[in-house]
Protein backbone atom coordinates (compact mmCIF):
# COMPACT_ATOMS: atom_id res chain seq x y z
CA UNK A 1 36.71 50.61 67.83
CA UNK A 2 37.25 54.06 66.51
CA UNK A 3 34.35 56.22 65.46
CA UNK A 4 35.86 55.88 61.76
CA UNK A 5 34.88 52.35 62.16
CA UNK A 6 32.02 52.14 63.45
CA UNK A 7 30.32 54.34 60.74
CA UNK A 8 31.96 52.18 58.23
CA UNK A 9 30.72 49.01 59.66
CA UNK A 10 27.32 50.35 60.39
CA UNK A 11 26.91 51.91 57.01
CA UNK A 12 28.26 48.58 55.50
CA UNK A 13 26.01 46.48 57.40
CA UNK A 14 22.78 48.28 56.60
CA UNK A 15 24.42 48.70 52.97
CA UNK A 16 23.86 52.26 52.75
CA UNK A 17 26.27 54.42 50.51
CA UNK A 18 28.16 57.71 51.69
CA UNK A 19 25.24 59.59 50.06
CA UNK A 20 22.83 57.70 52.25
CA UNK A 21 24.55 58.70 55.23
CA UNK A 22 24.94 62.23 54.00
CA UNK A 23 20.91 62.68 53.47
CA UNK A 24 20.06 61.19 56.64
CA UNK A 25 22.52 63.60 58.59
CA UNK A 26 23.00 65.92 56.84
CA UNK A 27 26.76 66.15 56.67
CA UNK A 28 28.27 66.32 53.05
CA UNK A 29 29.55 63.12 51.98
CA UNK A 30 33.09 64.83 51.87
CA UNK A 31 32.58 65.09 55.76
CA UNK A 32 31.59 61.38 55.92
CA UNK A 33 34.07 60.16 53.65
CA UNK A 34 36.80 61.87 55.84
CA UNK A 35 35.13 60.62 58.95
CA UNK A 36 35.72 57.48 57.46
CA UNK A 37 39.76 57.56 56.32
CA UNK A 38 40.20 58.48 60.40
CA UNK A 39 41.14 61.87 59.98
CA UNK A 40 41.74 62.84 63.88
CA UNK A 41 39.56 65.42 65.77
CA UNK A 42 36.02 64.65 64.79
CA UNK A 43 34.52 67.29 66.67
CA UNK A 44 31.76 65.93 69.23
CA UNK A 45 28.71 68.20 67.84
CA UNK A 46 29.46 66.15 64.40
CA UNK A 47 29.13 62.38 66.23
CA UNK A 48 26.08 63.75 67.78
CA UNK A 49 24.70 64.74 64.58
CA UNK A 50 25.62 61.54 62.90
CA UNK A 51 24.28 59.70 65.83
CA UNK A 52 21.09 61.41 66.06
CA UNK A 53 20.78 60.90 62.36
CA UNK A 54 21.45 57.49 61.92
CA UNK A 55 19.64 56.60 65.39
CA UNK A 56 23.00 54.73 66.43
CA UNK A 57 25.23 55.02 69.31
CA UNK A 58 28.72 55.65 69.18
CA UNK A 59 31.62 54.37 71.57
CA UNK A 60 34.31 56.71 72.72
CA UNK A 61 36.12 54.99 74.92
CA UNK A 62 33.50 53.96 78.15
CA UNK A 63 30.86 56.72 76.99
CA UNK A 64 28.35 56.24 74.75
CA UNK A 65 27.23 58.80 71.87
């Protein structure tokens, strides 16, 4: 699962909106909104920040975020 969908699903799941995520990271919700549509190249500083953020791991392939 891409990191585009995991933040979708997680967000979903804990029915948070793109502003939610945005506060609690502190990436604009433009950023999270493109993080979203898949747009390739998220850099890794910005799934560290979302993961520290939303206390969540991410998968990239076998390592964990």
């Amino acid at each position: 699962m891409s990191i585009s969908e995991q933040l979708e699903r997680m967000r979903r799941e804990r029915g948070w909106t793109t502003g939610d995520v945005s506060a609690k990271t502190g990436l604009s919700e433009g950023e999270i909104l493109l993080i979203e549509a898949g747009v390739p190249g998220v850099p890794l500083e910005v799934v560290e920040q979302l993961s520290s953020g939303l206390r969540m791991t991410f998968t990239i392939g076998d390592t964990a975020i």
